[in-house]
C-alpha atoms as a PDB file:
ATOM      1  CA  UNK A   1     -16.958  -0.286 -10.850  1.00  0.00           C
ATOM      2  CA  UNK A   2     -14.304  -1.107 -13.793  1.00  0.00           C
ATOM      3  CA  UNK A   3     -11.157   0.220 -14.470  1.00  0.00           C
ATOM      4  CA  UNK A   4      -9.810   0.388 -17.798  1.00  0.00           C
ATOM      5  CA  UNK A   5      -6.400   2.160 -18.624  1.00  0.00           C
ATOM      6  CA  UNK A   6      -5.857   3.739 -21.968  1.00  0.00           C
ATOM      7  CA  UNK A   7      -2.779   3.037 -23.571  1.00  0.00           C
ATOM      8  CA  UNK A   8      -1.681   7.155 -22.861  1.00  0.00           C
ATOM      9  CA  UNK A   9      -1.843   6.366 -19.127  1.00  0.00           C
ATOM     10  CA  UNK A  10       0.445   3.149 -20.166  1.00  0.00           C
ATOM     11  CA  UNK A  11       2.789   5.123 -21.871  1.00  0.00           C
ATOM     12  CA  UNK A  12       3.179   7.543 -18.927  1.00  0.00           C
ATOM     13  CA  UNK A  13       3.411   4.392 -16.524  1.00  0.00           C
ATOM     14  CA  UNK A  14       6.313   2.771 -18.427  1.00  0.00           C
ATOM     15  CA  UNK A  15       7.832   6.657 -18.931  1.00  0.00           C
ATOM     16  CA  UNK A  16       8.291   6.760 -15.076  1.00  0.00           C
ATOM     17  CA  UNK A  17       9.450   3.194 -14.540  1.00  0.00           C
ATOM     18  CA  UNK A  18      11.932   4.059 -16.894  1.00  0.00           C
ATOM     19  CA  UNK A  19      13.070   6.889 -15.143  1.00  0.00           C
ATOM     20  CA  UNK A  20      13.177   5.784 -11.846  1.00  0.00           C
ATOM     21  CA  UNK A  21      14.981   2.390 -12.799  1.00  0.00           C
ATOM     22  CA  UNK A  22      17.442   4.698 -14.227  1.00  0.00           C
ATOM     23  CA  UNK A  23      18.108   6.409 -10.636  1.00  0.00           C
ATOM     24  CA  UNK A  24      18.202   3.094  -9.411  1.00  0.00           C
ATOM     25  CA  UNK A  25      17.608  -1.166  -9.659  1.00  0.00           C
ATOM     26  CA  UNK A  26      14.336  -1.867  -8.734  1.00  0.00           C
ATOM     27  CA  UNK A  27      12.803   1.608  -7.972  1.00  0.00           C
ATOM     28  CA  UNK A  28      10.871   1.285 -11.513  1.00  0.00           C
ATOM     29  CA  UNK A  29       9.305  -1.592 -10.520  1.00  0.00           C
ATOM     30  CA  UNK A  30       8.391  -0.248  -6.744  1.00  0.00           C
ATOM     31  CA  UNK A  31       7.005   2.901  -8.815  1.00  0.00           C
ATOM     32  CA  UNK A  32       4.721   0.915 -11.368  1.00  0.00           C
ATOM     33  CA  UNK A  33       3.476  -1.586  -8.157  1.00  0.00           C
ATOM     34  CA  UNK A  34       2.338   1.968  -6.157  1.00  0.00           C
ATOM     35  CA  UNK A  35       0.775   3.211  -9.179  1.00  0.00           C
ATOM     36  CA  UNK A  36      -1.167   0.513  -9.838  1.00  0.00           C
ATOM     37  CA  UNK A  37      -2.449   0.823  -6.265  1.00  0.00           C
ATOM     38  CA  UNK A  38      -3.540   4.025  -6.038  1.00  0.00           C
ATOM     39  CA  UNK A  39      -5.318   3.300  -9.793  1.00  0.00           C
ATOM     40  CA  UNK A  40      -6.946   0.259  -7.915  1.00  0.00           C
ATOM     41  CA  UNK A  41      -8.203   2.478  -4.644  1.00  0.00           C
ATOM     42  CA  UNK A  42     -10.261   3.952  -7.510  1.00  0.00           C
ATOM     43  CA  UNK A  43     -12.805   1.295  -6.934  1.00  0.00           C
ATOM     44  CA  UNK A  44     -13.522   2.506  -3.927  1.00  0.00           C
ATOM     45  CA  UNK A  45     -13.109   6.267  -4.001  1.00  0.00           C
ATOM     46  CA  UNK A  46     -13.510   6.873  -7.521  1.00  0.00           C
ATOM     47  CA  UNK A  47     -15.280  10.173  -8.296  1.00  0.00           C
ATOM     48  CA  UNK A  48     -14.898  11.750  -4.854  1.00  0.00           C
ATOM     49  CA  UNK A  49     -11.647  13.717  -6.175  1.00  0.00           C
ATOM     50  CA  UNK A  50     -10.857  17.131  -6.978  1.00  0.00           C
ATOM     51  CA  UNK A  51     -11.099  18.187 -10.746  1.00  0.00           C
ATOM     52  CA  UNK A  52      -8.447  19.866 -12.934  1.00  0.00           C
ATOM     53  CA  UNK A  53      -8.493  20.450 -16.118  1.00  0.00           C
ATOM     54  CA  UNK A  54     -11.878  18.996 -16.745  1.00  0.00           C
ATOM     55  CA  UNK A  55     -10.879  15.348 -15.038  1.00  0.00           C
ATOM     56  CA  UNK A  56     -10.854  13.919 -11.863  1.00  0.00           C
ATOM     57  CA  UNK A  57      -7.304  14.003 -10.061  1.00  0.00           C
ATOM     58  CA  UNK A  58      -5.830  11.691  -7.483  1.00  0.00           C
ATOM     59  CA  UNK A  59      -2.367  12.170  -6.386  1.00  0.00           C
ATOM     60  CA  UNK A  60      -0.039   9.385  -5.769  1.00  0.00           C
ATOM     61  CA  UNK A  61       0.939   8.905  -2.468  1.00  0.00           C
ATOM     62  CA  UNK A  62       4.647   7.611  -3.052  1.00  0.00           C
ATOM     63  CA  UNK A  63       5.583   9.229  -5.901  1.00  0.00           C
ATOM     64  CA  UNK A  64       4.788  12.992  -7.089  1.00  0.00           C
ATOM     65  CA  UNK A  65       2.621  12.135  -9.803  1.00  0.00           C
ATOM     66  CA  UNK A  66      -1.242  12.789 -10.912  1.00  0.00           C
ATOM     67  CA  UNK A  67      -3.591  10.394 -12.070  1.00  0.00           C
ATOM     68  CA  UNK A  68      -6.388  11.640 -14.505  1.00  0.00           C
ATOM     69  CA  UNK A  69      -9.686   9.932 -15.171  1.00  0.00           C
ATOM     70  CA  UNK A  70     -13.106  10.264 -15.667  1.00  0.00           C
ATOM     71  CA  UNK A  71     -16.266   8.113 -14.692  1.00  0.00           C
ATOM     72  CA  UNK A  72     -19.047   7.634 -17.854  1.00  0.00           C
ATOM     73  CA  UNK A  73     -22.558   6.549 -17.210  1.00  0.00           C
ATOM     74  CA  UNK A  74     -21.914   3.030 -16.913  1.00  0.00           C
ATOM     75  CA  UNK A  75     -19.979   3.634 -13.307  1.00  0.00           C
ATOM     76  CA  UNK A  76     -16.502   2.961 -15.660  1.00  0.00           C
ATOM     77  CA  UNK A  77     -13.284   4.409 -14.394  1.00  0.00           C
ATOM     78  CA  UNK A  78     -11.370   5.688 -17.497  1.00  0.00           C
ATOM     79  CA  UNK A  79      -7.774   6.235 -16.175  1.00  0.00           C
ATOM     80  CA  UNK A  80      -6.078   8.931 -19.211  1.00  0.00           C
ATOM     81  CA  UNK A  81      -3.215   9.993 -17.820  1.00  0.00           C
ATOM     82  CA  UNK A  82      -0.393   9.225 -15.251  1.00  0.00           C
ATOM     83  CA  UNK A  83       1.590  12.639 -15.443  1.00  0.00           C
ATOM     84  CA  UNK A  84       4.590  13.982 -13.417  1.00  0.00           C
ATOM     85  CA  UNK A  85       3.326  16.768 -11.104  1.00  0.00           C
ATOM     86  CA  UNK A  86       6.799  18.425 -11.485  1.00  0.00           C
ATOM     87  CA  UNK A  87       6.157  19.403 -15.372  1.00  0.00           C
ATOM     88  CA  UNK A  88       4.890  22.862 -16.193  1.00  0.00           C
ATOM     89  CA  UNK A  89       1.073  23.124 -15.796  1.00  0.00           C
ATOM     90  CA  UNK A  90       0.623  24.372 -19.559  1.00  0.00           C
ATOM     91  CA  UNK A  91       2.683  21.028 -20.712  1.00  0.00           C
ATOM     92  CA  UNK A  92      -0.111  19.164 -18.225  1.00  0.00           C
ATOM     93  CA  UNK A  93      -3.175  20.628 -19.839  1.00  0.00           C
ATOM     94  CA  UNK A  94      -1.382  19.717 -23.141  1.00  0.00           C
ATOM     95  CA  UNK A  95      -1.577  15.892 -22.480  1.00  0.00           C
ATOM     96  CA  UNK A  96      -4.686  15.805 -20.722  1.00  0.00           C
ATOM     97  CA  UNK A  97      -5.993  17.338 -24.271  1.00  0.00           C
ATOM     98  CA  UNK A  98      -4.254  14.797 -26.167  1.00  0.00           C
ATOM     99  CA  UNK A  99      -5.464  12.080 -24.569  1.00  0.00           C
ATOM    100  CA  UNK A 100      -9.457  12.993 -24.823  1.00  0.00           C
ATOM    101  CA  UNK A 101      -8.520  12.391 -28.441  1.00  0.00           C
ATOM    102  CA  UNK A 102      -7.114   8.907 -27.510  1.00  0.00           C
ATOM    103  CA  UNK A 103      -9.575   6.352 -29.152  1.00  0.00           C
ATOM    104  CA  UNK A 104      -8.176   3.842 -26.793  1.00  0.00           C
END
């Protein structure tokens, strides 16, 4: 399988290292590098995750965040969004509408 990342699910990434680098030195860094490996685990367990909002879901494991993507025909892992699980579930299904109109 391939991953590809749209530039939405970038923005989100560097939105949380941001955030966390402001709590603390480093953290941002720790948060992008466990991101990355949960997107990654996707080549072995993409598809087999619970849907929401009309996309597949898989919840970080470090850090309370949701990854969104979708697999096409072609077996290719499109990763959407990286979104805060804290937000307000209207603001979620906001973004995850957004970025279907990403032509990324």
């Amino acid at each position: 399988m391939k991953i590809q990342i749209l530039s939405s699910a970038m923005k989100d990434l560097n939105t949380g290292k941001d955030f966390y680098d402001c709590q603390e030195a480093g953290i941002g860094d720790y948060f992008q590098d466990c991101l990355f490996c949960d997107i990654d685990s996707h080549i072995l367990y993409g598809g087999i995750h619970k849907q929401v909002f009309g996309y597949h879901r898989l919840l970080s494991k470090r850090f309370p965040y949701a990854i969104y993507y979708r697999i096409d025909q072609t077996h290719t892992i499109t990763v959407h969004r990286v979104l805060d699980c804290r937000r307000e579930p209207s603001k979620t299904r906001g973004a995850l509408n957004l970025s279907f109109k990403d032509p990324d």
